[in-house]
Protein backbone atom coordinates (compact mmCIF):
# COMPACT_ATOMS: atom_id res chain seq x y z
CA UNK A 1 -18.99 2.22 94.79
CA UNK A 2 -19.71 0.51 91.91
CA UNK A 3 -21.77 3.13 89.92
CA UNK A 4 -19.10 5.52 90.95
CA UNK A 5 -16.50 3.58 89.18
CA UNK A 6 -19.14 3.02 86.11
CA UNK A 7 -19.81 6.76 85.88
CA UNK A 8 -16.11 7.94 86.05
CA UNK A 9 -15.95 5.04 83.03
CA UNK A 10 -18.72 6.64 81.01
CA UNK A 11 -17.19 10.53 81.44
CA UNK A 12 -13.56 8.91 80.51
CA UNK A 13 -14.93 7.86 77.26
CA UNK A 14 -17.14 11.06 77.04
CA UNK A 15 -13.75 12.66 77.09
CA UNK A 16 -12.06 10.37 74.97
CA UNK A 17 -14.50 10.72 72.29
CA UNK A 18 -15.19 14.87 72.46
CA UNK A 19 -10.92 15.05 72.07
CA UNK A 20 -11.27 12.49 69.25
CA UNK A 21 -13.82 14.76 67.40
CA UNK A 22 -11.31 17.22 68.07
CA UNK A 23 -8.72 15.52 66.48
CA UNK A 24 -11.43 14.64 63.03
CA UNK A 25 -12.23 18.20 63.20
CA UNK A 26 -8.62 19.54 62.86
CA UNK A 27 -7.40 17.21 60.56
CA UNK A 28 -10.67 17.88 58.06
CA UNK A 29 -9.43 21.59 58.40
CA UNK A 30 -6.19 20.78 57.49
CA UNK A 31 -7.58 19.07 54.59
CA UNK A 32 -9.68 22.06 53.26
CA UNK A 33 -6.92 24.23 53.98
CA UNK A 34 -4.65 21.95 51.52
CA UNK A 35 -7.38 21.42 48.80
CA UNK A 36 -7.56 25.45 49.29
CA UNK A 37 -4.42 25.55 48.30
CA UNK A 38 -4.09 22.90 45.55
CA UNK A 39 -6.98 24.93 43.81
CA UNK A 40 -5.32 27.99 43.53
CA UNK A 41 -6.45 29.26 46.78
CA UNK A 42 -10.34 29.38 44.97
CA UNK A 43 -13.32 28.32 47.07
CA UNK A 44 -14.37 24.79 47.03
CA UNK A 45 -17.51 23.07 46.10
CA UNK A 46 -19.00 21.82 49.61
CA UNK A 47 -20.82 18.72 48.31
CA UNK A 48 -17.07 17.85 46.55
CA UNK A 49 -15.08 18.05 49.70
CA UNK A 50 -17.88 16.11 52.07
CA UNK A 51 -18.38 13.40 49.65
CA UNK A 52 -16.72 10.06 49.70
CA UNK A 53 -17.40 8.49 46.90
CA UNK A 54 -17.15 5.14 48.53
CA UNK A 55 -18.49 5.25 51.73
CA UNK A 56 -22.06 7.01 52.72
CA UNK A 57 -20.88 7.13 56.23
CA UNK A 58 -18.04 8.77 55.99
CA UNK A 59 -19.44 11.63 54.12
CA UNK A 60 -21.86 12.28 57.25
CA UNK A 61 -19.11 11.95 58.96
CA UNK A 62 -17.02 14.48 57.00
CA UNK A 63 -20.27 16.71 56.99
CA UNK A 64 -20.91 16.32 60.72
CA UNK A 65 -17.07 17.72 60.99
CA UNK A 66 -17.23 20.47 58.41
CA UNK A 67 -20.41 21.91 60.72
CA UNK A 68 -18.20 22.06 63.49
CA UNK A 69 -15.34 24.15 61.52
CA UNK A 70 -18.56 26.75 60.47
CA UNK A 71 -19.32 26.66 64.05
CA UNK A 72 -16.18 27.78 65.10
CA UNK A 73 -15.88 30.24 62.43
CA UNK A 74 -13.18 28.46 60.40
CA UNK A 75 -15.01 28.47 57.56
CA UNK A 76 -16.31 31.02 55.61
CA UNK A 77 -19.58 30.11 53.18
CA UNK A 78 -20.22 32.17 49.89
CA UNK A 79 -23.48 32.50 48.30
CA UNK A 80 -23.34 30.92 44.97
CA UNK A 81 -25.65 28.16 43.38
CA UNK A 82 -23.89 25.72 45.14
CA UNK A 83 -22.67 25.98 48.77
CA UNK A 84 -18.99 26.87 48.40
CA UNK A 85 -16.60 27.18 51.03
CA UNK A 86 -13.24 28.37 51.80
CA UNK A 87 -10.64 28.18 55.25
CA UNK A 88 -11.58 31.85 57.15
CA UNK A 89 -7.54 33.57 57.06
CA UNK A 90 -6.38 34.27 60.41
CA UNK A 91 -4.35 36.97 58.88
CA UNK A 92 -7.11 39.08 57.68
CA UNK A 93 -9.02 40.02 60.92
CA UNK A 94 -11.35 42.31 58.70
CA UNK A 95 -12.62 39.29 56.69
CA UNK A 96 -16.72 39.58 57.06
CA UNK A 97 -17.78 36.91 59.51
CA UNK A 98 -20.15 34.30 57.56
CA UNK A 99 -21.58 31.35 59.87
CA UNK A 100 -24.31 30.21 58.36
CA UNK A 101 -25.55 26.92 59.12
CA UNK A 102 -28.29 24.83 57.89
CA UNK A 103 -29.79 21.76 58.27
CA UNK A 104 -30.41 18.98 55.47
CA UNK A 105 -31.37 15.61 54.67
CA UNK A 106 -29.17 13.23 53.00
CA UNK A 107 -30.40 9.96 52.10
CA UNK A 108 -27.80 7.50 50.43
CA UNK A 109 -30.33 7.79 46.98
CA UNK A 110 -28.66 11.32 47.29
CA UNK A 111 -25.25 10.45 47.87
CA UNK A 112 -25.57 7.84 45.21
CA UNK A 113 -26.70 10.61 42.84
CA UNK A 114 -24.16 12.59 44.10
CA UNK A 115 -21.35 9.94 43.18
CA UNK A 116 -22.34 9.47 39.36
């Protein structure tokens, strides 16, 4: 009985913490989607909307997040120098599906770099 009551523990806070990411997830998109449209409705620089300048966790968390919304096709990449990335419109059903995902190393010398 008592790993049955320990397991239904563990996949309560399985739960708990897949609708939290939810939650991070959505309110990151709401984020973009308002920096979207503080910026004239132009893409945004990717490294600029991850970074926090104070914390290095919290911009792997904010990139951990932002891979979910390209995941889920809520974001649409475009191929410039620098990774730049704008909310996908649900209006415009025609717009040309970009996921494109990637993985990279950030060490905090980056994000330090990054910063200055």
């Amino acid at each position: 009985m008592d790993l049955k009551e320990t397991t239904a523990t563990v996949l309560a806070e399985g739960e708990k913490s897949e609708n939290q990411t939810g939650q991070m997830v959505m309110h990151v998109f709401r984020c973009l989607v308002s920096k979207f449209r503080e910026m004239g409705r132009s893409p945004i620089n990717y490294f600029r909307f991850v970074l926090d300048p104070t914390c290095f966790g919290t911009r792997i968390e904010n990139m951990f997040q932002v891979s979910f919304l390209v995941k889920e096709g809520k974001v649409v990449s475009q191929e410039t120098v620098l990774p730049m990335i704008t909310p996908k419109s649900t209006k415009n059903k025609e717009q040309e599906e970009h996921k494109k995902q990637v993985v990279m190393n950030v060490s905090m010398d980056d994000w330090r770099r990054m910063v200055k």
